[in-house]
C-alpha atoms as a PDB file:
ATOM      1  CA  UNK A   1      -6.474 -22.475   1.300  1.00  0.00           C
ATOM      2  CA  UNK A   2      -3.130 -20.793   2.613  1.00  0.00           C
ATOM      3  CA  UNK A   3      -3.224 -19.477   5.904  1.00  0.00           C
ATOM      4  CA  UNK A   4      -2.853 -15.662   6.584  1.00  0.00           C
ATOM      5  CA  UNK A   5       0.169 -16.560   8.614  1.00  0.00           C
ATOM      6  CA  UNK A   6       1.407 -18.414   6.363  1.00  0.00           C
ATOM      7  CA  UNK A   7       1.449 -15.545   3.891  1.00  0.00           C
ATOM      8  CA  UNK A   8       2.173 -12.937   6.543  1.00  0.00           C
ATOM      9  CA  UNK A   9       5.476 -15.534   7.092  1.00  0.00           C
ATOM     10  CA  UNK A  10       6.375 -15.309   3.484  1.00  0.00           C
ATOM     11  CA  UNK A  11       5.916 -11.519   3.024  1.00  0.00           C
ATOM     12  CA  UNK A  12       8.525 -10.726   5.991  1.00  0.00           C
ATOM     13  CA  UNK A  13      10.680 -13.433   4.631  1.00  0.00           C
ATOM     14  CA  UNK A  14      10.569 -11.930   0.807  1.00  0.00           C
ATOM     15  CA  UNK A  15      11.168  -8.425   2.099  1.00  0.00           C
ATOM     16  CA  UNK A  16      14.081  -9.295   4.745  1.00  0.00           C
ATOM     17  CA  UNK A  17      16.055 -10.688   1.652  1.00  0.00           C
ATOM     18  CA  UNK A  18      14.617 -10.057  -1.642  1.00  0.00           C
ATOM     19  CA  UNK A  19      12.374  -7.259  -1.173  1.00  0.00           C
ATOM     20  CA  UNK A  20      14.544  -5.151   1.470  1.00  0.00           C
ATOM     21  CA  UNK A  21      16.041  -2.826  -2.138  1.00  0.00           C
ATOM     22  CA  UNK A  22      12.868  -2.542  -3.734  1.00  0.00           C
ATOM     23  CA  UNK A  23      10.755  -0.180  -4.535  1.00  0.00           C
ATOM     24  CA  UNK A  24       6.633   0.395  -4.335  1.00  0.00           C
ATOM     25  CA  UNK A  25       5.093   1.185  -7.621  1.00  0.00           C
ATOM     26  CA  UNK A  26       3.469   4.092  -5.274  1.00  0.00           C
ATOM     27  CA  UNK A  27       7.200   5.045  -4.150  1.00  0.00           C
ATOM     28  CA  UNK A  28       8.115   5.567  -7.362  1.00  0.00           C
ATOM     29  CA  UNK A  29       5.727   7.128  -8.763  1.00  0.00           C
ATOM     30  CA  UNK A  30       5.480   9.806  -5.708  1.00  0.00           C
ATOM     31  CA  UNK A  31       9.683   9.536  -6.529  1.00  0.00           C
ATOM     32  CA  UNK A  32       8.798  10.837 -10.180  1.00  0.00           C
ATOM     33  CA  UNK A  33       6.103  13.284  -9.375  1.00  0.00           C
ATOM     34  CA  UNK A  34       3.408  11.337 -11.189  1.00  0.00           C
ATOM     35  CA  UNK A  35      -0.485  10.415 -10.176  1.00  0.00           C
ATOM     36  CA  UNK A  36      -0.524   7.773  -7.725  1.00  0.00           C
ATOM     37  CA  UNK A  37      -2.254   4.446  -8.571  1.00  0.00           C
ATOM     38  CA  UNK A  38      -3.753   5.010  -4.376  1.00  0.00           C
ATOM     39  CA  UNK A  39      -7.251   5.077  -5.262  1.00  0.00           C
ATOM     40  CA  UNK A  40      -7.672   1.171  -7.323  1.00  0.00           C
ATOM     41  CA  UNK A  41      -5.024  -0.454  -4.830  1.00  0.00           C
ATOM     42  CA  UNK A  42      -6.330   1.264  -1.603  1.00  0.00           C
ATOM     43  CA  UNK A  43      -9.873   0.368  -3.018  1.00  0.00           C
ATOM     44  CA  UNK A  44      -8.734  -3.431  -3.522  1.00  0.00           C
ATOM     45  CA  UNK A  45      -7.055  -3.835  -0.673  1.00  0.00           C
ATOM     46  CA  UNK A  46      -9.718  -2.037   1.147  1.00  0.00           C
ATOM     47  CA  UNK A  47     -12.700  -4.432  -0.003  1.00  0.00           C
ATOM     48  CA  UNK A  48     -10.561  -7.534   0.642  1.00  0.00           C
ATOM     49  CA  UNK A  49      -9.732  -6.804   4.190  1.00  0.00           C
ATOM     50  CA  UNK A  50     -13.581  -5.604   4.561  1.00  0.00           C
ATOM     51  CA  UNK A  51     -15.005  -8.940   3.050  1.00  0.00           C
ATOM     52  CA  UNK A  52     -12.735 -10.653   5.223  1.00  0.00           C
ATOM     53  CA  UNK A  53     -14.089  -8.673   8.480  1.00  0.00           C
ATOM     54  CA  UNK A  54     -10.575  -6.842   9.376  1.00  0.00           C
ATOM     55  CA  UNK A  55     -10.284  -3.266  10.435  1.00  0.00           C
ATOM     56  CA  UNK A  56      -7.982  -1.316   8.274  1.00  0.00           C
ATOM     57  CA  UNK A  57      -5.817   1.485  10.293  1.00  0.00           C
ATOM     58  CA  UNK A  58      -2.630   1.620   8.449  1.00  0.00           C
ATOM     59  CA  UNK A  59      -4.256   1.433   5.068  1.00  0.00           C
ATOM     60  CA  UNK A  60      -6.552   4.353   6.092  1.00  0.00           C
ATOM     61  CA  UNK A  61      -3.584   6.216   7.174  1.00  0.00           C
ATOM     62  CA  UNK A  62      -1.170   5.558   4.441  1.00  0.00           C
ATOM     63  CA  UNK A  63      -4.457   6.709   1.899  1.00  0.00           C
ATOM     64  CA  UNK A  64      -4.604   9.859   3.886  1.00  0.00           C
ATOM     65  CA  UNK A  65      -0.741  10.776   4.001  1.00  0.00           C
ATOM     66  CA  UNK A  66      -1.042  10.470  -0.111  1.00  0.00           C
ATOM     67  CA  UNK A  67      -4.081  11.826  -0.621  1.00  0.00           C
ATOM     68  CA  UNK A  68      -2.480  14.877   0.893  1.00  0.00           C
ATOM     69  CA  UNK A  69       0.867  14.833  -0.505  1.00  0.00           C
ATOM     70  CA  UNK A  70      -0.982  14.628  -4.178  1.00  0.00           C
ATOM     71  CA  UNK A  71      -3.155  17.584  -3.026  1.00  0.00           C
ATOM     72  CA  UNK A  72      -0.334  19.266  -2.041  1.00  0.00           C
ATOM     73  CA  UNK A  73       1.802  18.426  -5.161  1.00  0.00           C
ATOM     74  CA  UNK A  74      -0.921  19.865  -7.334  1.00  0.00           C
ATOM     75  CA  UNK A  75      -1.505  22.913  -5.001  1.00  0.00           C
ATOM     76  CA  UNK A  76       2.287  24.122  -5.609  1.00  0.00           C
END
């Protein structure tokens, strides 16, 4: 089994070089002006932190700031 810090190690490592030009699938999407794909990843990522006993705070708040830009998006 791989160690959260071991992953959390490898995530900043792949974003510092790799990852620092990319793009979310959610990015672009809000970029196009399409449906977000917030409810099944917040839900999965959600559960797994849940299952695994960890509190949630920036996921909660990211769901939230979307959730209200797509209401918002619709609205106009």
């Amino acid at each position: 089994m791989v160690a959260r810090s071991e992953i959390a190690v490898c995530l900043f490592e792949y974003s510092k070089n790799e990852g620092k030009n990319a793009k979310t699938s959610l990015l672009l999407d809000i970029e196009a002006g399409n449906q977000t794909e917030i409810e099944t990843l917040h839900a999965a990522l959600v559960r797994c932190a849940r299952d695994a006993n960890l509190s949630t705070p920036l996921l909660d708040m990211v769901y939230a700031i979307v959730k209200v830009y797509e209401a918002s998006r619709i609205a106009i």
